[in-house]
Protein backbone atom coordinates (compact mmCIF):
# COMPACT_ATOMS: atom_id res chain seq x y z
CA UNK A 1 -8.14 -11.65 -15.18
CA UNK A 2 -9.47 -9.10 -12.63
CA UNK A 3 -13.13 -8.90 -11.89
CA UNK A 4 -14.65 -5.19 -10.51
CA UNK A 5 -18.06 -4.74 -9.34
CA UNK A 6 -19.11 -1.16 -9.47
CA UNK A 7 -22.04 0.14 -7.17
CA UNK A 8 -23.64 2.94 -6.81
CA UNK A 9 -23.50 3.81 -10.89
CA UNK A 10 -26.37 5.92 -11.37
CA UNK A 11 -29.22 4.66 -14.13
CA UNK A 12 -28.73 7.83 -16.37
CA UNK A 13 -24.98 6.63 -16.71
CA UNK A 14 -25.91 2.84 -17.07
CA UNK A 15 -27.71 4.19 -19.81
CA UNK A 16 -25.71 5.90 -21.86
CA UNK A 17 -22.81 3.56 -21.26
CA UNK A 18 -25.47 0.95 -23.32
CA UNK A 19 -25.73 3.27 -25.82
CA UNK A 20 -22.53 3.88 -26.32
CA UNK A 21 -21.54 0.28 -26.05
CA UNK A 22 -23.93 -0.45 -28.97
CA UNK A 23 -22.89 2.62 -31.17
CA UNK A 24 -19.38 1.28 -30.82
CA UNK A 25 -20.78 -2.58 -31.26
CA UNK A 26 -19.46 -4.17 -27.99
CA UNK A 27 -20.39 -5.19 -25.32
CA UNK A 28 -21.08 -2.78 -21.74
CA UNK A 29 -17.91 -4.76 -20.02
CA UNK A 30 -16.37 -4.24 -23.59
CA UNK A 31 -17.12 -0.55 -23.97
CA UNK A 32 -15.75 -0.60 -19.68
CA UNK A 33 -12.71 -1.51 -20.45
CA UNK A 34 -11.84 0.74 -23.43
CA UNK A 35 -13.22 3.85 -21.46
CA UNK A 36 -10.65 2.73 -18.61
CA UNK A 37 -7.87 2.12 -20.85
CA UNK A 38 -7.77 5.08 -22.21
CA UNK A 39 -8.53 7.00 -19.04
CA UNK A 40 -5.33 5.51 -17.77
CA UNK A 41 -2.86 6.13 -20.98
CA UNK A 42 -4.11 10.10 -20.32
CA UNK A 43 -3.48 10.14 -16.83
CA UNK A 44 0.04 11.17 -15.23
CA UNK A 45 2.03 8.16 -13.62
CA UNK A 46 -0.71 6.05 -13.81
CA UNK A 47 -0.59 6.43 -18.28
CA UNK A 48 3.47 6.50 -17.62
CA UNK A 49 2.41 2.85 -15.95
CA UNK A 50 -0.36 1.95 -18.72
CA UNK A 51 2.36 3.13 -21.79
CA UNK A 52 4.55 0.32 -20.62
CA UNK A 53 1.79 -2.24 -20.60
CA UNK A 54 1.22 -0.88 -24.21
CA UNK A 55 5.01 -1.18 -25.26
CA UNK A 56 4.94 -5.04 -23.75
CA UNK A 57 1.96 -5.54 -26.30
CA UNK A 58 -0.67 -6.86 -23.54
CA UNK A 59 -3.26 -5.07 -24.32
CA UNK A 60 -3.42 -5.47 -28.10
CA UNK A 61 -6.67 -4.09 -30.00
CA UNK A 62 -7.31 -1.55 -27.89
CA UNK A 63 -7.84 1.82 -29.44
CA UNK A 64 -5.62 4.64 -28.55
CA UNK A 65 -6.59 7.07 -26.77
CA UNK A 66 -8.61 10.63 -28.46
């Protein structure tokens, strides 16, 4: 498991990244991850990469992307 520490994150976005977290009932680490999964599964090579983490089944229970 990979640990990231993100500085710099301004308030206004720590904030709505809570309320979105609780909207969606998870935690802020939680609601993290999902935002950077899917992020990744809509970008270029980097999704191309993601899709084949997704056809291996590692990241099971993660909602696809919009």
């Amino acid at each position: 498991m990979v640990a990231i520490c993100i500085r710099g994150l301004p308030a206004e976005a720590k904030a709505l990244l809570r309320l979105r977290a609780a909207r969606n009932g998870v935690s802020m680490e939680e609601e993290v991850r999902r935002i950077l999964f899917r992020a990744l599964l809509q970008d270029g090579p980097a999704g191309e990469a993601a899709g084949m983490v997704v056809d291996r089944g590692a990241v099971d229970g993660y909602p696809d992307p919009p």
